[in-house]
C-alpha atoms as a PDB file:
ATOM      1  CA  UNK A   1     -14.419  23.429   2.700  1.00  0.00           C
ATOM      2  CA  UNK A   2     -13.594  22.972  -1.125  1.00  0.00           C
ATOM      3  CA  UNK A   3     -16.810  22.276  -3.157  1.00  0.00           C
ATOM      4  CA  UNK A   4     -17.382  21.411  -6.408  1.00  0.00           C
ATOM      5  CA  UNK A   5     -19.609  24.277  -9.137  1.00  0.00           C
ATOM      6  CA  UNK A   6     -21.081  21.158 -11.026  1.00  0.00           C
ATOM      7  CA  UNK A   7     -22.997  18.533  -9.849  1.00  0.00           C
ATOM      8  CA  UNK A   8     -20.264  16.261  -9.467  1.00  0.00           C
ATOM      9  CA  UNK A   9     -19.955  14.916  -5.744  1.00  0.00           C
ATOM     10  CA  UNK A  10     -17.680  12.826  -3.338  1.00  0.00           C
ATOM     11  CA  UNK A  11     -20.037  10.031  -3.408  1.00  0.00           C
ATOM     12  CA  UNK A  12     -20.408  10.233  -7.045  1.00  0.00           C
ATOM     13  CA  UNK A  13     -16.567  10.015  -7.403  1.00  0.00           C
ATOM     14  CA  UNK A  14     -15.773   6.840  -4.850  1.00  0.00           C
ATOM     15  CA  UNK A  15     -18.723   5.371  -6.868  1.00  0.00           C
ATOM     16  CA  UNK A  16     -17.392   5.609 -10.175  1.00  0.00           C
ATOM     17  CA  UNK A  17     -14.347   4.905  -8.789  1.00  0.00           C
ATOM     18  CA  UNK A  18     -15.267   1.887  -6.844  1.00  0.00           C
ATOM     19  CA  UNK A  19     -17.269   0.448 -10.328  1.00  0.00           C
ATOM     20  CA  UNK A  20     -13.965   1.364 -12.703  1.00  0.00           C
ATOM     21  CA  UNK A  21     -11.651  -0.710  -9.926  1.00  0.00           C
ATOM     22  CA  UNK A  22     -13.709  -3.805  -9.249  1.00  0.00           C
ATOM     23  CA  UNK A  23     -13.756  -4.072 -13.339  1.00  0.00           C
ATOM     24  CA  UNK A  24     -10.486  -4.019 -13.840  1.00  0.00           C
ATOM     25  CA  UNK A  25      -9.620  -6.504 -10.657  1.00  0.00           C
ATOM     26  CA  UNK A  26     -12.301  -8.713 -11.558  1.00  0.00           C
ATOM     27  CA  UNK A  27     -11.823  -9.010 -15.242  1.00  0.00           C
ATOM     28  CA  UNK A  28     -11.702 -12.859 -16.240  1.00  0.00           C
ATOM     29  CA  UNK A  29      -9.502 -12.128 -19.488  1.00  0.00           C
ATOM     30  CA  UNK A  30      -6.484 -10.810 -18.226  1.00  0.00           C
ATOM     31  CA  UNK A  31      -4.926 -11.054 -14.844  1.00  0.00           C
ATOM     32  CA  UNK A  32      -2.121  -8.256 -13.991  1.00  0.00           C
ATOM     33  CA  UNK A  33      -0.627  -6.891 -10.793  1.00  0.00           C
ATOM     34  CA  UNK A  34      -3.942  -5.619  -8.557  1.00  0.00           C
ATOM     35  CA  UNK A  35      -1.880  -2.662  -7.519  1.00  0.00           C
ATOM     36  CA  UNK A  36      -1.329  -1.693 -11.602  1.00  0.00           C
ATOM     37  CA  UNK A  37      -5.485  -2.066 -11.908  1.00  0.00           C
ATOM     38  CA  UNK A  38      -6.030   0.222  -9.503  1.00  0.00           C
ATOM     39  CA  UNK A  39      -4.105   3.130 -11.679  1.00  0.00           C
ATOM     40  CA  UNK A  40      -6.347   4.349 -14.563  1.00  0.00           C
ATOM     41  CA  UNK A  41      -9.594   4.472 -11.751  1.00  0.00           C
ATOM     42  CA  UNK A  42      -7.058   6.322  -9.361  1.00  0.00           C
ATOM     43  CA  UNK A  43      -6.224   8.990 -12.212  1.00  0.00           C
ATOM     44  CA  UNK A  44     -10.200   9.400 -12.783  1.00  0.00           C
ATOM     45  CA  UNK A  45     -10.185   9.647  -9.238  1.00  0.00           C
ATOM     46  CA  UNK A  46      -7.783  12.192  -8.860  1.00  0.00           C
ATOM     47  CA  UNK A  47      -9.317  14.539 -11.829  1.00  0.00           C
ATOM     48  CA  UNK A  48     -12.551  14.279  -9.852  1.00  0.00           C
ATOM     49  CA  UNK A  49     -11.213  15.016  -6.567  1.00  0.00           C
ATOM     50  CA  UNK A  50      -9.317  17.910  -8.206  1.00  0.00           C
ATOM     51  CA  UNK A  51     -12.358  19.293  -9.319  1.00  0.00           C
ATOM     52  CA  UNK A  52     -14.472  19.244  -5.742  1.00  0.00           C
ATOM     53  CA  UNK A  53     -11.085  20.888  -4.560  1.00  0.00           C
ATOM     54  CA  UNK A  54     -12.110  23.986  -6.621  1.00  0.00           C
ATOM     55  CA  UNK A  55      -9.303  23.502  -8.951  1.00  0.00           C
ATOM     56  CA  UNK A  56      -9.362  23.012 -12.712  1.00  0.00           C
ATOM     57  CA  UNK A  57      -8.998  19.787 -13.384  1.00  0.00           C
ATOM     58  CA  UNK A  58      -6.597  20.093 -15.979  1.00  0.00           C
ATOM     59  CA  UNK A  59      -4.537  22.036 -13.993  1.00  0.00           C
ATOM     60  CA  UNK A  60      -3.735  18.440 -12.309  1.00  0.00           C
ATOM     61  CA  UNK A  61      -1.315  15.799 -13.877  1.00  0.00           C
ATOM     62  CA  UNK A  62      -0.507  12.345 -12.641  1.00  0.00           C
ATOM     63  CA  UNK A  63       3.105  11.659 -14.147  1.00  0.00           C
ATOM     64  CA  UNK A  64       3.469   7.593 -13.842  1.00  0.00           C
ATOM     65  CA  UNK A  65       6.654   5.955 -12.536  1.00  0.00           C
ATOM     66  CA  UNK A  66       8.507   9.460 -12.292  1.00  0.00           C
ATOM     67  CA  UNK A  67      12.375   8.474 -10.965  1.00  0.00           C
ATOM     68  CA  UNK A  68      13.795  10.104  -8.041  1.00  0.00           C
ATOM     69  CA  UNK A  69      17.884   9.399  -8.867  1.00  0.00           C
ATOM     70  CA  UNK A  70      18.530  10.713  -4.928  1.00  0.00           C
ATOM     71  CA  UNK A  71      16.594   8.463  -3.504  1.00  0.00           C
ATOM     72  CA  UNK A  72      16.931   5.278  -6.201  1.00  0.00           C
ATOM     73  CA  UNK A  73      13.508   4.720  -5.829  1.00  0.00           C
ATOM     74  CA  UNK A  74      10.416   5.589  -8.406  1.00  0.00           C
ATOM     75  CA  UNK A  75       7.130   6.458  -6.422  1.00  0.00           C
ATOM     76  CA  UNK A  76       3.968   5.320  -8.546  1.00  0.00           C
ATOM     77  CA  UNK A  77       3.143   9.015  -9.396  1.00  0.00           C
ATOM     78  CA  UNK A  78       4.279  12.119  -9.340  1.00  0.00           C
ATOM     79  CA  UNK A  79       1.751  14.943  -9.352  1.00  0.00           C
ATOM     80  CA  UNK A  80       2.001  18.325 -10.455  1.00  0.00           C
ATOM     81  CA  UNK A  81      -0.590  21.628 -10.259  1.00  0.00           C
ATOM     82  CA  UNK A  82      -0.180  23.653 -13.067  1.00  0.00           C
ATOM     83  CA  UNK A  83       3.378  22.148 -13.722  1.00  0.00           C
ATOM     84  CA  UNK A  84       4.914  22.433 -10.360  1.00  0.00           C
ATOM     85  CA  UNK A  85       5.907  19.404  -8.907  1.00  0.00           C
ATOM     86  CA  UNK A  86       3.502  19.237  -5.844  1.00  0.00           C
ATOM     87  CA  UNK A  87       3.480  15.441  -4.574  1.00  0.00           C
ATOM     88  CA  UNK A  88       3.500  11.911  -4.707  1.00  0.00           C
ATOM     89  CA  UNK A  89       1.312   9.234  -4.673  1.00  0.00           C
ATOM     90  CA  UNK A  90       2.571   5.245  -3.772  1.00  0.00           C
ATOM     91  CA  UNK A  91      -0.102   2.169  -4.800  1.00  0.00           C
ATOM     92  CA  UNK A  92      -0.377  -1.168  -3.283  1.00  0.00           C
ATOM     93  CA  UNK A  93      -1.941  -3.714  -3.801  1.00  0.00           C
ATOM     94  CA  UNK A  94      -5.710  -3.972  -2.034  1.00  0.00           C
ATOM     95  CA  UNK A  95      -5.632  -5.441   1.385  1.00  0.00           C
ATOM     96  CA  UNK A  96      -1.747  -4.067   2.018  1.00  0.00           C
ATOM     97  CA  UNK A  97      -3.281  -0.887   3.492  1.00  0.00           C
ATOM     98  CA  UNK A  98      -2.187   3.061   3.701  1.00  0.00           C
ATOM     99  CA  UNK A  99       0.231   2.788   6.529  1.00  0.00           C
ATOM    100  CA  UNK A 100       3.639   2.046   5.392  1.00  0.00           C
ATOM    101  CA  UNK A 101       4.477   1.886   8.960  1.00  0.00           C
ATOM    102  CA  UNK A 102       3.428  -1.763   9.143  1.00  0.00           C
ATOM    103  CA  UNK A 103       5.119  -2.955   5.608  1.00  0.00           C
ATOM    104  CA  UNK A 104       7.915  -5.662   5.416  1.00  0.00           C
ATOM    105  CA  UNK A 105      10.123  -6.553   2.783  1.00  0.00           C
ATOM    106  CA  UNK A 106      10.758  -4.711  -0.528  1.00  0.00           C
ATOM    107  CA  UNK A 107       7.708  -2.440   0.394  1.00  0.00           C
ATOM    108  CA  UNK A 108       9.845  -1.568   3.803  1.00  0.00           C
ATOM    109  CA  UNK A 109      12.504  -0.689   1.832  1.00  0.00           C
ATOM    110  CA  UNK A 110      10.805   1.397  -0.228  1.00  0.00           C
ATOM    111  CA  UNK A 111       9.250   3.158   2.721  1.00  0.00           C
ATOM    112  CA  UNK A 112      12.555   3.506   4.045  1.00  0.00           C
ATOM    113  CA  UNK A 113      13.119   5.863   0.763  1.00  0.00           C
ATOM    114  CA  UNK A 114       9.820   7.393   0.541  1.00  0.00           C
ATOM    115  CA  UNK A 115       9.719   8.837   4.305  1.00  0.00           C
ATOM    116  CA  UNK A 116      12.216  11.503   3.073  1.00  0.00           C
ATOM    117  CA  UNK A 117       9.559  13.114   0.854  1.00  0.00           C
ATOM    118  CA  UNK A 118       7.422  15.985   2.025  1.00  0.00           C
ATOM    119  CA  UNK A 119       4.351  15.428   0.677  1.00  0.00           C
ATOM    120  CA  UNK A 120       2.872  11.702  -0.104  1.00  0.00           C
ATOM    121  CA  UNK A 121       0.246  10.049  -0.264  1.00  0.00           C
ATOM    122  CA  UNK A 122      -0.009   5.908   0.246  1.00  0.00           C
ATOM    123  CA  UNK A 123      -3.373   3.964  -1.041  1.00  0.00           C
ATOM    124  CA  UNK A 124      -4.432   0.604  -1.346  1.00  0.00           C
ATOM    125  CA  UNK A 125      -7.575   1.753  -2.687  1.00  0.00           C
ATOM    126  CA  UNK A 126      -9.697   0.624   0.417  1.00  0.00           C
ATOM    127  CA  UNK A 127      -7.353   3.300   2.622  1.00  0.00           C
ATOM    128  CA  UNK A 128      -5.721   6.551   1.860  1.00  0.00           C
ATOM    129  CA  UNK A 129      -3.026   8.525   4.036  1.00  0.00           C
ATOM    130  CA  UNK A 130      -1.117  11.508   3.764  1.00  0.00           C
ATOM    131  CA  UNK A 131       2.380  11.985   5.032  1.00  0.00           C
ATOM    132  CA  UNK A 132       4.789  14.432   5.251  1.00  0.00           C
ATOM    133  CA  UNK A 133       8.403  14.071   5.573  1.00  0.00           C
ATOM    134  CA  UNK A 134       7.807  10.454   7.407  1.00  0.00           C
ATOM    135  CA  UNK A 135       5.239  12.070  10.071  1.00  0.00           C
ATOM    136  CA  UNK A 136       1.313  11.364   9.049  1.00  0.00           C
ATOM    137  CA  UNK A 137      -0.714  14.192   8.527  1.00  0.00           C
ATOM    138  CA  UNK A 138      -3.949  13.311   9.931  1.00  0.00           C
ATOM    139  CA  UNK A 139      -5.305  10.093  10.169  1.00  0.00           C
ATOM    140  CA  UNK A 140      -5.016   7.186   7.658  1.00  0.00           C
ATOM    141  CA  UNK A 141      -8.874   6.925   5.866  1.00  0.00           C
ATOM    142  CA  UNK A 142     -10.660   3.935   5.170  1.00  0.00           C
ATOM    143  CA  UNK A 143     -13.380   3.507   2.331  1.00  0.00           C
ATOM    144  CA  UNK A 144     -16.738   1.924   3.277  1.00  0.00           C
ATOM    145  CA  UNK A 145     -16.837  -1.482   1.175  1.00  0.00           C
ATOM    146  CA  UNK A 146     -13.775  -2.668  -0.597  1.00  0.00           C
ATOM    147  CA  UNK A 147     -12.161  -1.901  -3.736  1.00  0.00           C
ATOM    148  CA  UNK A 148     -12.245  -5.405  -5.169  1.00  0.00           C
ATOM    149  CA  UNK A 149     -15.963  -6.293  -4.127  1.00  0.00           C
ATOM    150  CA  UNK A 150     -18.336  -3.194  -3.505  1.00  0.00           C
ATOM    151  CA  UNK A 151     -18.331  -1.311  -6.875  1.00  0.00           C
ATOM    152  CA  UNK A 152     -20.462   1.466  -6.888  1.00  0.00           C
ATOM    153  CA  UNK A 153     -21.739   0.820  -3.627  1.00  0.00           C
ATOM    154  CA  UNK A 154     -18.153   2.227  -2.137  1.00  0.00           C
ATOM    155  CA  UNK A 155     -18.222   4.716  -0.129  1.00  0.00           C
ATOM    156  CA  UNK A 156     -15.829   7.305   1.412  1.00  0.00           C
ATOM    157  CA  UNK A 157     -15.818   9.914   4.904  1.00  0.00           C
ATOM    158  CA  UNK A 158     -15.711  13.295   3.573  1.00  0.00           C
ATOM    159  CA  UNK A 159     -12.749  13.517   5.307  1.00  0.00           C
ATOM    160  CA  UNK A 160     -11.084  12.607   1.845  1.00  0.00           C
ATOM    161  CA  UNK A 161     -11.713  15.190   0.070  1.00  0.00           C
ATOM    162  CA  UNK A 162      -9.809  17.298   3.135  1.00  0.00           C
ATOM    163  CA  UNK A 163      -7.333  14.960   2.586  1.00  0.00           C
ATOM    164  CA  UNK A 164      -6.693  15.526  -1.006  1.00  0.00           C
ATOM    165  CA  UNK A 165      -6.915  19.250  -0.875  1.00  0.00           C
ATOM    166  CA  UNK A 166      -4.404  19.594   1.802  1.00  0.00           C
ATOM    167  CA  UNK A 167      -2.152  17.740  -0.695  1.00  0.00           C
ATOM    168  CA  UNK A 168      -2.910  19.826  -3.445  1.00  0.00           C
ATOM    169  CA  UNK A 169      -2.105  22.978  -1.982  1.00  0.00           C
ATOM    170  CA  UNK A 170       0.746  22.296  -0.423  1.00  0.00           C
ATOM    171  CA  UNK A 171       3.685  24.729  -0.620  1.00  0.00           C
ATOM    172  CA  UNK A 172       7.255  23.915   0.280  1.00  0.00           C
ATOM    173  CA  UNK A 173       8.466  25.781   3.329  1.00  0.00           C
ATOM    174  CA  UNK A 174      11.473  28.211   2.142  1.00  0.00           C
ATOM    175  CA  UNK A 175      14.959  27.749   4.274  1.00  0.00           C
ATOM    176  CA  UNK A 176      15.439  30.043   6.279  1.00  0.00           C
END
């Protein structure tokens, strides 16, 4: 199981995490799309996750609003490892939940879009889920607390960190 060589830890992460959310979503001077607060603590999240994968951390880069012309559709993130295009990553808004399965409307359609891609992951911040090629991989996680209320009190199953690695390291499969 990946580990971490510093003393940084899962519940260390979701915690910060957790804090850096419920600031931005509660902040009285500005009001913005939730699903747009939740980037800059995902990207810290994602750097800290890439570390307890074993993996330097700059070797992991979040590219925002990357287009995919194909598909006519711009996932949230793309992510690369060491400059290879490994993944993507979809936000929505807390409360919407991981499983694009159950969407309606425009996030339906983008679902419709995003099931083509072989390596994804969906999060509302409370729930994360991995999916390949439109099948899930796994199970879809839930948080302990929320990501609007519980700050550093959040919490996460260490399945997550399984979760993350496995999207990491994945390699396309050559044709045959």
């Amino acid at each position: 199981m990946p580990g971490a060589s510093s003393s940084l830890t899962l519940t260390a992460a979701i915690s910060k995490f957790g804090a850096d959310a419920k600031s931005k979503l509660s902040n009285l001077g500005a009001t913005g799309e939730p699903e747009d607060q939740l980037r800059a603590p995902l990207e810290h999240l994602l750097s800290d996750l890439t570390e307890l994968c074993d993996l330097p951390r700059a070797a992991v880069a979040a590219v925002g609003e990357s287009s995919i012309g194909e598909l006519k559709t711009r996932p949230d993130y793309a992510i690369t490892l060491r400059n290879v295009l490994v993944g993507f990553v979809e936000i929505k808004a807390p409360g919407k939940g991981a499983d694009p399965r159950k969407y309606r409307g425009h996030d339906k359609d983008q679902w419709e879009k995003l099931q083509s891609l072989p390596n994804l992951i969906y999060t509302d911040g409370n729930q994360f889920s991995l999916w390949r090629s439109g099948e899930l991989e796994g199970s879809i996680l839930a948080l302990t607390g929320d990501i609007e209320t519980s700050g550093r009190a959040l919490g996460a199953p260490t399945e997550l960190l399984g979760l993350f690695d496995n999207f990491l390291r994945w390699e396309p499969i050559p044709p045959r």
